[in-house]
C-alpha atoms as a PDB file:
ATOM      1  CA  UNK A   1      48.714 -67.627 -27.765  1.00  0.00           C
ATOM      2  CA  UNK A   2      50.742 -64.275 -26.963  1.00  0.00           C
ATOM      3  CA  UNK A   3      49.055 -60.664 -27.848  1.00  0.00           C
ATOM      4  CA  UNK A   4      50.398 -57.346 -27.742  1.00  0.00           C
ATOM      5  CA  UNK A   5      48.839 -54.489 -26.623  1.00  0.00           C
ATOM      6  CA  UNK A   6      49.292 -51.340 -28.233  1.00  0.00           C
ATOM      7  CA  UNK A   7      51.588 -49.870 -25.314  1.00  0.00           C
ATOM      8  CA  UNK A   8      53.228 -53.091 -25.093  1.00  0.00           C
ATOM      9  CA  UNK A   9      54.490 -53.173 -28.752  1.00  0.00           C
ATOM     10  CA  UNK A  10      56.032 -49.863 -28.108  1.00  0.00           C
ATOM     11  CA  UNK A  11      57.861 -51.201 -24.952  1.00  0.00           C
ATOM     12  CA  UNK A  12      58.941 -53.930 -27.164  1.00  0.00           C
ATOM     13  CA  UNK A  13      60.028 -52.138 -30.022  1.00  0.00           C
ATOM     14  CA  UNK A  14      62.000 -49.441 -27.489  1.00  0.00           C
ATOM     15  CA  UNK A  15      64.220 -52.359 -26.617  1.00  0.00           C
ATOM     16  CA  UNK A  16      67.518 -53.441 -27.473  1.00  0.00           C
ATOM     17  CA  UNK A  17      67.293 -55.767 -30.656  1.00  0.00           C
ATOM     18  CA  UNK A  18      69.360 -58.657 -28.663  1.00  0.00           C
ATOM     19  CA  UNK A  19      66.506 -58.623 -25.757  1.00  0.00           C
ATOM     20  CA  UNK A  20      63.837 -58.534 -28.759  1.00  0.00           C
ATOM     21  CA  UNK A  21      65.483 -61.739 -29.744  1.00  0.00           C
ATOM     22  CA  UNK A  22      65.450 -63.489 -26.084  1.00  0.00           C
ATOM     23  CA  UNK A  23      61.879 -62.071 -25.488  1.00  0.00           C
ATOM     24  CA  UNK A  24      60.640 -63.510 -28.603  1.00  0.00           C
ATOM     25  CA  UNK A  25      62.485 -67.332 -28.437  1.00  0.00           C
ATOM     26  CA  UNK A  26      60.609 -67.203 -25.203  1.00  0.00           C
ATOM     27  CA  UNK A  27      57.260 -66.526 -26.244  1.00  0.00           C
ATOM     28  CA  UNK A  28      57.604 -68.907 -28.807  1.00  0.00           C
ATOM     29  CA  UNK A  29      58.810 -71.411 -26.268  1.00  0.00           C
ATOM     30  CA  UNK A  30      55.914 -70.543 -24.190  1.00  0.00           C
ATOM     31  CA  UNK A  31      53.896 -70.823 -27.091  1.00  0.00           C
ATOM     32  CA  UNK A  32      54.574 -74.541 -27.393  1.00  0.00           C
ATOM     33  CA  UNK A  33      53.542 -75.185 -23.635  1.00  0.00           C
ATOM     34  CA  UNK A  34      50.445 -77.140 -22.989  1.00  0.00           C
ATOM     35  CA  UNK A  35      49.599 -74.220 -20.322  1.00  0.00           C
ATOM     36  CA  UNK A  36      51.795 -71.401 -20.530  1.00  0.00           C
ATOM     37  CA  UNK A  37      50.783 -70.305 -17.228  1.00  0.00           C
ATOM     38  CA  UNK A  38      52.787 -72.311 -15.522  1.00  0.00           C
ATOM     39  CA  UNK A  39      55.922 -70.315 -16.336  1.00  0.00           C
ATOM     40  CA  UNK A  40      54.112 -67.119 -14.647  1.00  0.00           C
ATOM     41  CA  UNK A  41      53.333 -65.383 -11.884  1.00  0.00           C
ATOM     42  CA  UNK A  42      50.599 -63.726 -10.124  1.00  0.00           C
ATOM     43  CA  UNK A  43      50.575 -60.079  -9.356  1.00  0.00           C
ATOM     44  CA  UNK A  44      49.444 -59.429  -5.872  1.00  0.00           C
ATOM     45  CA  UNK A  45      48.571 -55.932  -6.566  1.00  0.00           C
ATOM     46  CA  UNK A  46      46.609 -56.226  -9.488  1.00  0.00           C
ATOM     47  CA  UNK A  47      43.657 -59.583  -9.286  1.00  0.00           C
ATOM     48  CA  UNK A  48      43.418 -60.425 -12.971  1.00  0.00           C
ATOM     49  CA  UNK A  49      47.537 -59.696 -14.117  1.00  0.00           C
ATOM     50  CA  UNK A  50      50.332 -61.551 -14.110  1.00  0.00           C
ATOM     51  CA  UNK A  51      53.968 -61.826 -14.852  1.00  0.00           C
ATOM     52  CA  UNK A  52      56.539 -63.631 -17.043  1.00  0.00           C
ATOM     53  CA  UNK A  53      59.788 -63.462 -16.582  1.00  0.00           C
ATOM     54  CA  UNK A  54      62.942 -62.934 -18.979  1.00  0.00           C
ATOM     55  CA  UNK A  55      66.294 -62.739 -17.673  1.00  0.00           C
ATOM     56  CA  UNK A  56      66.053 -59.347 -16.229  1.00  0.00           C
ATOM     57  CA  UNK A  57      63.000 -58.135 -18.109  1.00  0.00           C
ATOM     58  CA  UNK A  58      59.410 -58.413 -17.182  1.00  0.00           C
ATOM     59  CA  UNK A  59      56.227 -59.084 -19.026  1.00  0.00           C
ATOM     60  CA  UNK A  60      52.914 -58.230 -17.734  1.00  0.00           C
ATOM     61  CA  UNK A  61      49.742 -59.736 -18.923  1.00  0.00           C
ATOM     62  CA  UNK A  62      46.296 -60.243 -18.552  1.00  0.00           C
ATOM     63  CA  UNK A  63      44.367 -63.667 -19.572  1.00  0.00           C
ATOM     64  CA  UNK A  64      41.458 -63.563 -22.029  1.00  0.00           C
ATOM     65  CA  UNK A  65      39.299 -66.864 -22.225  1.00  0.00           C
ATOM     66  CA  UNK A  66      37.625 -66.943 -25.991  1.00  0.00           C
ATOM     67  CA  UNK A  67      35.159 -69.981 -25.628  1.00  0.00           C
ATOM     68  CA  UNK A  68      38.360 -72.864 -25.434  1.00  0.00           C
ATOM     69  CA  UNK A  69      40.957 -70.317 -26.724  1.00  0.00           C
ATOM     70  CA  UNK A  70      43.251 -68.433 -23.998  1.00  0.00           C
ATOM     71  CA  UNK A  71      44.649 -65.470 -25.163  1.00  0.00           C
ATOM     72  CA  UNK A  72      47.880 -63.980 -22.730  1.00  0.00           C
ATOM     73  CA  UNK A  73      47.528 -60.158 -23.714  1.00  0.00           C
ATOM     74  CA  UNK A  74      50.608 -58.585 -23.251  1.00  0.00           C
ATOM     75  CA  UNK A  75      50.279 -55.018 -21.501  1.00  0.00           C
ATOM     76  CA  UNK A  76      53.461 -54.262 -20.510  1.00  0.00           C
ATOM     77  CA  UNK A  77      57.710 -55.310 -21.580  1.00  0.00           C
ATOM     78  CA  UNK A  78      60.081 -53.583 -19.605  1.00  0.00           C
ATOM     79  CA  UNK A  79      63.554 -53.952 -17.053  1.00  0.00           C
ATOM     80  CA  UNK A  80      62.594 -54.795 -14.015  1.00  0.00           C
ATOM     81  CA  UNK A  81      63.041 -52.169 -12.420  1.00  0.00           C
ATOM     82  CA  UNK A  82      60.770 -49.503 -14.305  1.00  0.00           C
ATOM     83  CA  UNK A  83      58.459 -52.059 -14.830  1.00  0.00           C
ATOM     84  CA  UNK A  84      56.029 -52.522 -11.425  1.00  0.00           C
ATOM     85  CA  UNK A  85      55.918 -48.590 -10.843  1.00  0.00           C
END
């Protein structure tokens, strides 16, 4: 399951409304993975965050265990270029 943070929602909603549209039939593609996790990547930087990518756009998350629920809390959505910095 996908969250989104409060500064991520704004990211979101900043976006073009065709990039909306890939970023969300992704997530909900994700969303039907046994273990989403497998389409992301580790940040080196940061321990506990990680990435998912989309095209040319970037999603940064954190994981959340809830007894045998995993939440993927959405921080950041942005190009890839603005995003890391």
């Amino acid at each position: 399951m996908f969250s989104f943070s409060r500064r991520a929602d704004m990211d979101f909603s900043k976006l073009a409304k065709n990039i909306q549209k890939r970023i969300d039939n992704k997530l909900y593609e994700w969303e039907k993975l046994k273990n989403p996790m497998t389409k992301s990547i580790k940040l080196k930087a940061s321990g506990d965050l990680f990435r998912f990518r989309v095209g040319d756009y970037r999603l940064i998350c954190r994981k959340d265990e809830k007894g045998d629920i995993v939440v993927l809390v959405i921080l950041k959505v942005g190009h890839r270029k603005d995003i890391y910095g």
